[in-house]
Protein backbone atom coordinates (compact mmCIF):
# COMPACT_ATOMS: atom_id res chain seq x y z
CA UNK A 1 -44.76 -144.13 -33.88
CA UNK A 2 -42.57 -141.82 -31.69
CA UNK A 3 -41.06 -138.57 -32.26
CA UNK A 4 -37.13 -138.62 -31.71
CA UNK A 5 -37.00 -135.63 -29.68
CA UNK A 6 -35.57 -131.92 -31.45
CA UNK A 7 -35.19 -133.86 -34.65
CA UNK A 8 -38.78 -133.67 -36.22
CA UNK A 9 -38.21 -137.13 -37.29
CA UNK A 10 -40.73 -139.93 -36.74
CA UNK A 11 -39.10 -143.64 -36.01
CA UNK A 12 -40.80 -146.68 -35.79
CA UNK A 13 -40.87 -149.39 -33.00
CA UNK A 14 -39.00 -151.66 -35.13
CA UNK A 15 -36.52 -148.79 -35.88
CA UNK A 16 -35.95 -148.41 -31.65
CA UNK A 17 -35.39 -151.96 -31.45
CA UNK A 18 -32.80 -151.74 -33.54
CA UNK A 19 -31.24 -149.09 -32.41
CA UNK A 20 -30.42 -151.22 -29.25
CA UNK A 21 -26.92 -151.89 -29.06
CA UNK A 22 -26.10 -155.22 -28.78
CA UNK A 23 -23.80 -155.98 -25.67
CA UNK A 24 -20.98 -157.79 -25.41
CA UNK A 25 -21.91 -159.54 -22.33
CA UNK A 26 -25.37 -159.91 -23.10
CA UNK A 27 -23.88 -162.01 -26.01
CA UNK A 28 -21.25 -163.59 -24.06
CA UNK A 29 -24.02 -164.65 -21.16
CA UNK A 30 -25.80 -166.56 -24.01
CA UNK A 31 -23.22 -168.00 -25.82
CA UNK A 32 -22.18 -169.46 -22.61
CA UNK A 33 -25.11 -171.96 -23.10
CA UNK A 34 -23.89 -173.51 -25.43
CA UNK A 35 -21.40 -176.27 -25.11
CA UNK A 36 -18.70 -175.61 -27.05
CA UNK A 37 -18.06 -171.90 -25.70
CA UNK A 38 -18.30 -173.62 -22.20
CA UNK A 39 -15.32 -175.86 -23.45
CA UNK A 40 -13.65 -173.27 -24.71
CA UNK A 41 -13.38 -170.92 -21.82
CA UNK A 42 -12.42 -174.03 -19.56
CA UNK A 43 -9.48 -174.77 -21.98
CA UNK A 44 -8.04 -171.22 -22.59
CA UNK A 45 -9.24 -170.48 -19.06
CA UNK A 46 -6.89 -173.76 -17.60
CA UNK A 47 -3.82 -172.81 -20.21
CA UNK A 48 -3.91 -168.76 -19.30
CA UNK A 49 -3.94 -170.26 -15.43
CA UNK A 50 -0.74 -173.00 -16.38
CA UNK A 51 1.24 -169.32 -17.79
CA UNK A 52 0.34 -167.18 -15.00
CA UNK A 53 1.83 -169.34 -12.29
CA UNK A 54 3.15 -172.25 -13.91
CA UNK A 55 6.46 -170.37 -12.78
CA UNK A 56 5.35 -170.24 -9.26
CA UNK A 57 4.99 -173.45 -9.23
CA UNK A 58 7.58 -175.25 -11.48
CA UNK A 59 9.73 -177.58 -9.65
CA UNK A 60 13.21 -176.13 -10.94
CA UNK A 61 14.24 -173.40 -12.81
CA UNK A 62 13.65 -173.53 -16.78
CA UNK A 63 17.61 -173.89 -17.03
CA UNK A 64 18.47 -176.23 -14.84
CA UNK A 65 19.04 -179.62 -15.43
CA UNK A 66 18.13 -182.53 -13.39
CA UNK A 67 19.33 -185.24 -15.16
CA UNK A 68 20.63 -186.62 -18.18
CA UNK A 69 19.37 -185.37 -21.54
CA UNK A 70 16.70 -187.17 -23.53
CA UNK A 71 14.83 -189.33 -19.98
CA UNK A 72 11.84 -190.54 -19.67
CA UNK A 73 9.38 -189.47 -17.33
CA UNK A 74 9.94 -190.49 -13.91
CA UNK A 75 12.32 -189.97 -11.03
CA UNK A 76 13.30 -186.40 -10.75
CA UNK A 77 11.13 -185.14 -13.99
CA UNK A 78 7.58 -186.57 -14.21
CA UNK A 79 7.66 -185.52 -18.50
CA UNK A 80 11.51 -186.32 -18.78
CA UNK A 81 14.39 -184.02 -19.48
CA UNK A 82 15.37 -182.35 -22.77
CA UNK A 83 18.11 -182.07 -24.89
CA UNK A 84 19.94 -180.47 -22.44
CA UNK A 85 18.79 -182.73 -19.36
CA UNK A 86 16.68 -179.78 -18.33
CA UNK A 87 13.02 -180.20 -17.27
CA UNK A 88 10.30 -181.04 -19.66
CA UNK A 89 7.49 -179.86 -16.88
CA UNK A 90 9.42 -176.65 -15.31
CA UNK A 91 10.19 -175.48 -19.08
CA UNK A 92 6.26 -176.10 -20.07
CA UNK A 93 4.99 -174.43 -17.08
CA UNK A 94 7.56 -171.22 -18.02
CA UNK A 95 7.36 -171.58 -22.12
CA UNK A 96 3.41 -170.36 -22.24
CA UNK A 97 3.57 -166.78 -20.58
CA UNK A 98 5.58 -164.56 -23.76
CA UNK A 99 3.50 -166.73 -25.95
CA UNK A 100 0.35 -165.55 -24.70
CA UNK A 101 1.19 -162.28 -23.45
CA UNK A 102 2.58 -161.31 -26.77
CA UNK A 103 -0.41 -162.79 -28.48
CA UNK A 104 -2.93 -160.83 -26.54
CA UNK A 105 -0.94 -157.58 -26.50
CA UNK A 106 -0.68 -157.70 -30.81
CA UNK A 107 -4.39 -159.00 -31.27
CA UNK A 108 -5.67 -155.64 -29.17
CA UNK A 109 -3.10 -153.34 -30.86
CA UNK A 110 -4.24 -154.68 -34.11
CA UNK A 111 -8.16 -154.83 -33.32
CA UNK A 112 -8.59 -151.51 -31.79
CA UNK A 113 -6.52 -149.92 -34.70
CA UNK A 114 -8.32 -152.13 -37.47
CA UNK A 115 -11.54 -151.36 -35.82
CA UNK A 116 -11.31 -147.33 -35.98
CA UNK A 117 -10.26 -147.89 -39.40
CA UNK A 118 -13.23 -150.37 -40.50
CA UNK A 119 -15.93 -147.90 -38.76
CA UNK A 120 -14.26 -144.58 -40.18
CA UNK A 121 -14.71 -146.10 -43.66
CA UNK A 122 -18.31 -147.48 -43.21
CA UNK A 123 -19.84 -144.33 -41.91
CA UNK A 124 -17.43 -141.80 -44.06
CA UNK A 125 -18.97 -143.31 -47.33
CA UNK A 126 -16.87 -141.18 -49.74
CA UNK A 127 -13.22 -141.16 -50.71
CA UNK A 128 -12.01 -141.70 -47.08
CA UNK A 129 -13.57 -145.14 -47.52
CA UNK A 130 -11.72 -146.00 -50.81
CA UNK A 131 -8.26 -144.65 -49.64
CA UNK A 132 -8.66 -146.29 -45.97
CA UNK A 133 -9.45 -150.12 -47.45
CA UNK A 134 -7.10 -149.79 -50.41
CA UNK A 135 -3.99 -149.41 -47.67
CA UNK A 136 -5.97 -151.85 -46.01
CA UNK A 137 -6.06 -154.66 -48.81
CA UNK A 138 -1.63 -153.44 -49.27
CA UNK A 139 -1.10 -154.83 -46.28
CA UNK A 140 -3.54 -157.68 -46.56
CA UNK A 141 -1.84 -158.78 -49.45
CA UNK A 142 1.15 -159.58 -47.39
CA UNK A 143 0.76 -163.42 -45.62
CA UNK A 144 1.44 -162.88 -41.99
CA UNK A 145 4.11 -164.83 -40.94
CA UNK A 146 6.13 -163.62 -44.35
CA UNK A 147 5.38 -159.79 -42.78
CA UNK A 148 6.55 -161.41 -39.26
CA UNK A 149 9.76 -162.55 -40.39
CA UNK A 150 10.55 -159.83 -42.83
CA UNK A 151 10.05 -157.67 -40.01
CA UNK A 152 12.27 -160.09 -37.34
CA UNK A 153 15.26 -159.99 -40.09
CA UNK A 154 15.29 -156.25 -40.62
CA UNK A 155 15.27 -155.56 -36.98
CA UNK A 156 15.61 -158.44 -35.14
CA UNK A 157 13.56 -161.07 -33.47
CA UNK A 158 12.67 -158.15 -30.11
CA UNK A 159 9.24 -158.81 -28.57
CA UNK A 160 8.41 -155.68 -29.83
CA UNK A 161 8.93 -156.63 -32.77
CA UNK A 162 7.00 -159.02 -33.20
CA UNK A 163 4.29 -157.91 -31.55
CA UNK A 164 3.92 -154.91 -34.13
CA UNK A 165 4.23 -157.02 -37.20
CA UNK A 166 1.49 -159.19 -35.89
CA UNK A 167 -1.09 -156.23 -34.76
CA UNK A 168 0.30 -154.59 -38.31
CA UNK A 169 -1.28 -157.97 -40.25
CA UNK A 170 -4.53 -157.97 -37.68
CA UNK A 171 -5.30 -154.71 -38.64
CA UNK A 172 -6.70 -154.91 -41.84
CA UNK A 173 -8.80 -158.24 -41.22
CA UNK A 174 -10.31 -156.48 -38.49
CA UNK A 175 -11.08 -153.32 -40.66
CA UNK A 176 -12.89 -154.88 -43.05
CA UNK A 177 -14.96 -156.96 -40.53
CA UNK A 178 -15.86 -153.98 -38.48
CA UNK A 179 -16.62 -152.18 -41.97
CA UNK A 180 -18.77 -155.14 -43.36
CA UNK A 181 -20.37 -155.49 -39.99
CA UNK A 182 -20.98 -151.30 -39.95
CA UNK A 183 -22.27 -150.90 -43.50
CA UNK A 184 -25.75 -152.13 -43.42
CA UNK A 185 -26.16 -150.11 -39.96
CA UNK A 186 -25.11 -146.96 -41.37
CA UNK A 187 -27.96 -147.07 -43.31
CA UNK A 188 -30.26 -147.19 -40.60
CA UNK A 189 -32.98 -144.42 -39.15
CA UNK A 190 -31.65 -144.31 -35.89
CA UNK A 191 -28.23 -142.64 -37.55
CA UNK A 192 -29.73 -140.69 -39.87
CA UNK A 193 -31.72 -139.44 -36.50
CA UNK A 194 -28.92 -139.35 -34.43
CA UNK A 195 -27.05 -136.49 -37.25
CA UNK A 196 -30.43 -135.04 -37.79
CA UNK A 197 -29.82 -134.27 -33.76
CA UNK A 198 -26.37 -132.64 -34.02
CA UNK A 199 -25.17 -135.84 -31.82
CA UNK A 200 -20.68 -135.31 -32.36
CA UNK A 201 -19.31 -137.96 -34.75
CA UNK A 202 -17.46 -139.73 -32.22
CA UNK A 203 -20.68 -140.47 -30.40
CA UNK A 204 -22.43 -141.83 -33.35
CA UNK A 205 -19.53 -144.44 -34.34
CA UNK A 206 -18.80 -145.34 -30.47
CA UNK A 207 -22.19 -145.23 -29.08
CA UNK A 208 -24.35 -147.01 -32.94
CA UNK A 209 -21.71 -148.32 -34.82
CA UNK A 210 -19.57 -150.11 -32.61
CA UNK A 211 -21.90 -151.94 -30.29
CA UNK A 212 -24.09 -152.92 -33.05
CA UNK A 213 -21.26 -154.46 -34.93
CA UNK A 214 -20.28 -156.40 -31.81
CA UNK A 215 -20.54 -159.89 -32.64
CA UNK A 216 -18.61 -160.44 -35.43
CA UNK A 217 -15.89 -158.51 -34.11
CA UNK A 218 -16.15 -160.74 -31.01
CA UNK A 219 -15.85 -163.75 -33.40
CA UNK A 220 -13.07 -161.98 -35.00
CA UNK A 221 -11.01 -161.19 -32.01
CA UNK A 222 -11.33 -164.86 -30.71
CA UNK A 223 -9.94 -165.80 -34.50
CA UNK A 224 -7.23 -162.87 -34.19
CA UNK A 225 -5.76 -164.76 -31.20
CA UNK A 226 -5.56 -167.83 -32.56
CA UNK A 227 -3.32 -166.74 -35.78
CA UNK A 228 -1.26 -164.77 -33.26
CA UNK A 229 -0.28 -167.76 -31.14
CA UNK A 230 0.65 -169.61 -34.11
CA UNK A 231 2.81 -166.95 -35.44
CA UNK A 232 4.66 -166.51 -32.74
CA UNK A 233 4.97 -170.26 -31.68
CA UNK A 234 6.12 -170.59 -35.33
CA UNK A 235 9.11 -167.98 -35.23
CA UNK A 236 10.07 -169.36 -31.72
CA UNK A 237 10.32 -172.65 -33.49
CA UNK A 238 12.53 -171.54 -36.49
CA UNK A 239 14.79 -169.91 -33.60
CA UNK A 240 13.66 -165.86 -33.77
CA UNK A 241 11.79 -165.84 -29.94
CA UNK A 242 13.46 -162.69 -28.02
CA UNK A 243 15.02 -165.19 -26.02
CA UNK A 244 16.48 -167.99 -28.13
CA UNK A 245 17.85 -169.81 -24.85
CA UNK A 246 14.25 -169.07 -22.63
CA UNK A 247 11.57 -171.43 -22.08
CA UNK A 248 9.43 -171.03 -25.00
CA UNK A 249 6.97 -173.60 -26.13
CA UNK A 250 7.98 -173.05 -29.58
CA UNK A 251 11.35 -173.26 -29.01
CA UNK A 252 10.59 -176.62 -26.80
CA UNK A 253 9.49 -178.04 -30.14
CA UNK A 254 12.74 -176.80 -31.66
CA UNK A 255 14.84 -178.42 -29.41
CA UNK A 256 13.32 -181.77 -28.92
CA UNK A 257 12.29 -182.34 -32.24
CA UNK A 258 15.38 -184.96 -33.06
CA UNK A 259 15.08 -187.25 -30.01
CA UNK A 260 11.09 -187.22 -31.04
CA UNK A 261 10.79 -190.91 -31.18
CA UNK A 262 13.04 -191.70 -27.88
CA UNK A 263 11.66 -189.10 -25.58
CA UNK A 264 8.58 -187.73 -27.04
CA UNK A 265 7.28 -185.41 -24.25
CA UNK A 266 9.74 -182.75 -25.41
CA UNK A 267 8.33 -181.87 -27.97
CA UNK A 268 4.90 -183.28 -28.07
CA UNK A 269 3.74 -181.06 -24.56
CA UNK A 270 4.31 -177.94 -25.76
CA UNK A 271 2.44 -179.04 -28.99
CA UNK A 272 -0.56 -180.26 -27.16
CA UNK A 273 -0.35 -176.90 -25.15
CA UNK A 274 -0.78 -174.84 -28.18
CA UNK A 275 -3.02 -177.26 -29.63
CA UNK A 276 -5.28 -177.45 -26.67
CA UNK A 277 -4.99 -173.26 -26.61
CA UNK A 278 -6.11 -172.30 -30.22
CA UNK A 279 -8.83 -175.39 -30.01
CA UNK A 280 -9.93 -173.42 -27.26
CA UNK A 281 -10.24 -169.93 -28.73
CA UNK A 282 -11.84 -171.68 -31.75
CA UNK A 283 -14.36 -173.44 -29.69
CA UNK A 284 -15.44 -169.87 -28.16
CA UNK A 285 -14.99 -168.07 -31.44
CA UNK A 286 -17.62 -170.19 -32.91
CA UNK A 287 -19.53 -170.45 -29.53
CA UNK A 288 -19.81 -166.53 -29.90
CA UNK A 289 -20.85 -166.49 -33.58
CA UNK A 290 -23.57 -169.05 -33.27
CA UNK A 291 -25.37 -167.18 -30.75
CA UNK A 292 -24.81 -163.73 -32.93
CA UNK A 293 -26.25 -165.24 -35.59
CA UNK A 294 -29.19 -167.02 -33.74
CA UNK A 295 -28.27 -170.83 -34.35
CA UNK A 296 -28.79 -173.25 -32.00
CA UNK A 297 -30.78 -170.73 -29.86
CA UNK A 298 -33.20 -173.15 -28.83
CA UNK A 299 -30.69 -175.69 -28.34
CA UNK A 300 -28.63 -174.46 -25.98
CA UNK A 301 -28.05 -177.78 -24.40
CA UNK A 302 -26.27 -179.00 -27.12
């Protein structure tokens, strides 16, 4: 037994250990034994890589056109031209950067704000708690891409835009993980020692709460991402990207759906893109939450 120092209050070993914040890359560093997260992080890893200089690389502009529409690969275009005669490799290696970039950008906005929010209510306990998750479950109620194009109507399809109606919908799923996640641990001695000290608020939810609650918001940001892509691939697809006449692999799909069966690489990249990205953020979501929850531990070479 140990005596937490100035508090008078005894804790047990077991009560130390648990006090131990769990790290992210303590948990990331073992997940990455297992297959799946390993597959994961090459896919996402090999997609981020194709948006970051896919334009540095492209061999023409996304605009300009090489041949005549609807080719098939070969020649001057190794996936075929477009609708248009444009591309079908220049456009893919330009369509994936505003997906992504918007993606990421919304899923933090609406983490870190549904996070505060999910930890204020677990460790207020009181009326705070009710009033917080009851705004919470409002916006919930709301399906995301609904929210997404509601907002795109009003306003209009801007990047910011969309980004705000996405991390507006993430919020609230990430509250009530992070709350879930924080409820059982604001019952533990190590906070009831740690405001027995005088230690601020602030301290106590950044410093307890939020590294013991970790993994499933880990899981939860990896599952964040995922929804986000396919938002905004979808309203790039029903013609609402901030630039309607960019590459975009939504749009892409758009655009090429109709000559589908005579040049199918117009549409069917950019699918496989997006397919290939939220297969990998799946892959390291569930990587991540295996490992949190102990499964497959022993197994690592899966």
């Amino acid at each position: 037994m140990t005596v937490l120092p100035g508090a008078g209050i005894t804790a047990s070993p077991a009560t130390e250990v648990a006090a131990e914040p769990i790290r992210a890359s303590s948990l990331m560093r073992r997940s990455l034994r297992l297959w799946r997260t390993r597959l994961g992080l090459i896919l996402v890893g090999l997609l981020v890589l194709v948006a970051i200089i896919g334009p540095y690389v492209a061999p023409y502009g996304p605009s300009t056109p090489v041949g005549v529409p609807n080719a098939l690969p070969g020649g001057k275009a190794a996936l075929g031209t477009d609708y248009l005669g444009q591309d079908v490799l220049s456009r893919l290696l330009y369509g994936g950067r505003s997906i992504l970039a918007m993606a990421l950008i919304a899923t933090a906005i609406g983490l870190v704000a549904g996070v505060i929010i999910g930890l204020l209510a677990a460790y207020a306990r009181n009326a705070l708690d009710d009033v917080l998750m009851r705004i919470m479950d409002v916006i919930l109620a709301f399906p995301q891409i609904m929210l997404a194009l509601v907002a795109v109507a009003i306003v209009g399809p801007h990047a910011w835009v969309i980004v705000v109606a996405i991390a507006l919908t993430t919020m609230p799923r990430a509250a009530r993980v992070a709350r879930g996640a924080a409820l059982p641990i604001v019952e533990r001695d190590f906070i009831a020692a740690s405001e027995a000290m005088g230690v601020p608020r602030w301290r106590i939810l950044l410093g307890e709460l939020l590294p013991n609650t970790l993994g499933p918001l880990m899981v939860e940001a990896s599952l964040r991402v995922t929804y986000s892509i396919g938002v905004i691939a979808a309203l790039a697809y029903l013609g609402l990207s901030p630039n309607p006449n960019g590459a975009n692999w939504g749009t892409m799909i758009q655009e090429n759906q109709i000559a589908l069966i005579v040049q199918p690489w117009g549409a069917a990249a950019p699918i496989i893109a997006i397919a290939l990205l939220t297969m990998g953020t799946g892959l390291i979501g569930d990587g991540i939450a295996r490992t949190a929850a102990g499964i497959d531990r022993s197994r690592s070479a899966e």
